[in-house]
Protein backbone atom coordinates (compact mmCIF):
# COMPACT_ATOMS: atom_id res chain seq x y z
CA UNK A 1 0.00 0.00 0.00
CA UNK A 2 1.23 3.18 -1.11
CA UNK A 3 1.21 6.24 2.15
CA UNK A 4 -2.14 7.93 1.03
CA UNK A 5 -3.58 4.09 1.36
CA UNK A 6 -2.34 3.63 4.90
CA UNK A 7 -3.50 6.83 6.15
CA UNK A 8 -6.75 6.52 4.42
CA UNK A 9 -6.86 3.01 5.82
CA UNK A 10 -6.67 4.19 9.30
CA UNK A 11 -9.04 6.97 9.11
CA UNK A 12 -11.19 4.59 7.77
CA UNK A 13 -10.72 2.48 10.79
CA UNK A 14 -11.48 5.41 13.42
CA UNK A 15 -14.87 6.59 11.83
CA UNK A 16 -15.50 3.03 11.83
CA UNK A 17 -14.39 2.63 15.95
CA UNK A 18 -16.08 6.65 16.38
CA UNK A 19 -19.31 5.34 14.79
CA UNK A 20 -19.68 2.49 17.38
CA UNK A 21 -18.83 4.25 20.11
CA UNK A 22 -21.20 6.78 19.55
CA UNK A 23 -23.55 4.05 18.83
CA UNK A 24 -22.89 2.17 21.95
CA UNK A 25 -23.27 5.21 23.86
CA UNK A 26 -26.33 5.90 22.18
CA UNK A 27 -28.25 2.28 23.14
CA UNK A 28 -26.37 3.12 26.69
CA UNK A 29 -28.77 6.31 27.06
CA UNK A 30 -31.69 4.12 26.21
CA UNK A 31 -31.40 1.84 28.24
CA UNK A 32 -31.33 3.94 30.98
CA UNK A 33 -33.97 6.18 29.99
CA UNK A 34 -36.34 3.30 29.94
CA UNK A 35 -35.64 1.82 33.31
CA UNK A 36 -36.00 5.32 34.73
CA UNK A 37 -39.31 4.58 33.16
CA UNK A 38 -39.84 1.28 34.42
CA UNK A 39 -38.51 2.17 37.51
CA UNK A 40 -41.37 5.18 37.80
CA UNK A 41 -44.16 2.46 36.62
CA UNK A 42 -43.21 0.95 40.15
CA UNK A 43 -40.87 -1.90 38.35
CA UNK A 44 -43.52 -4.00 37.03
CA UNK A 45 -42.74 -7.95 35.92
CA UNK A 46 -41.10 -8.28 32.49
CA UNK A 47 -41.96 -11.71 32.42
CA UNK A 48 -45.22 -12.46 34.41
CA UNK A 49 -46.19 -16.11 35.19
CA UNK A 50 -47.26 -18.62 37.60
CA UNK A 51 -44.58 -20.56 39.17
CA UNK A 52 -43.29 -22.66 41.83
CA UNK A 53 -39.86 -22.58 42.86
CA UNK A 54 -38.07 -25.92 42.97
CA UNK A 55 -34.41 -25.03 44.10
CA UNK A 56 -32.96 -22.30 44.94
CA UNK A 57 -29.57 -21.89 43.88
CA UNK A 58 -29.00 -18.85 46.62
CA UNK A 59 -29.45 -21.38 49.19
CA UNK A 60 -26.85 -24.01 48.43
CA UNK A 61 -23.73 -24.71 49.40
CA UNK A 62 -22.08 -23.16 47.14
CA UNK A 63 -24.39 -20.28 46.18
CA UNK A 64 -25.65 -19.52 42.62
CA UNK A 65 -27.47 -16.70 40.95
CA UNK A 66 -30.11 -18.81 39.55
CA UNK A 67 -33.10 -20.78 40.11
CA UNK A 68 -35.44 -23.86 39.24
CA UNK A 69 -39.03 -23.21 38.81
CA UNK A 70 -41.36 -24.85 37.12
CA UNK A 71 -43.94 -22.77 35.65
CA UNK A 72 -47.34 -23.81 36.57
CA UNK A 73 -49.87 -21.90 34.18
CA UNK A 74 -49.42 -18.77 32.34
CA UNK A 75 -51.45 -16.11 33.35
CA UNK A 76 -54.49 -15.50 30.57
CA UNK A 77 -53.38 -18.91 29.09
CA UNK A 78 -56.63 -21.47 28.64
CA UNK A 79 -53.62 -24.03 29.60
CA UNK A 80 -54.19 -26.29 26.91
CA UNK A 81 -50.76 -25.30 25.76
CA UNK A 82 -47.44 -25.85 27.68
CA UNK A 83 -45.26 -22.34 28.01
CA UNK A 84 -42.27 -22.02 26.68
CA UNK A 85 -40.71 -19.48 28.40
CA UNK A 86 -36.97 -19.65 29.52
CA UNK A 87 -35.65 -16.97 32.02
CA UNK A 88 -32.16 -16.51 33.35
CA UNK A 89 -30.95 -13.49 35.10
């Protein structure tokens, strides 16, 4: 590559980092603005369902940040279908 190439190469390569920066920062600034949001509704359930907790994982031995539920019904459901819903946090 000839000089001009090289330096056009790399200015290439900052708008390119610049543009996702700014973009990160951008989705950043959502995020926050809607759990101010959600935080002003009173933080209501993303995920809403009736369940029965099976394990734990705060209370064992070695303690986890999950759980075991299984998912009895879901709310407004007729229950002639099984959910499908998979939550981990």
């Amino acid at each position: 590559m000839t000089d001009l190439a090289n330096r056009l190469s790399g200015r290439h390569d900052l708008a390119a980092k610049t543009a996702r920066v700014l973009q990160t920062r951008a989705k950043l600034a959502q995020e926050r603005v809607n759990f101010v949001e959600r935080e002003r509704q009173g933080l209501p359930p993303v995920l809403h369902f009736n369940y029965e907790m099976m394990l734990d994982g705060r209370t064992r031995q070695r303690a986890v940040n999950y759980a075991l539920v299984r998912i009895r019904t879901v709310l407004g459901s007729t229950g002639s279908r099984r959910p499908r819903v998979v939550a981990a946090n």
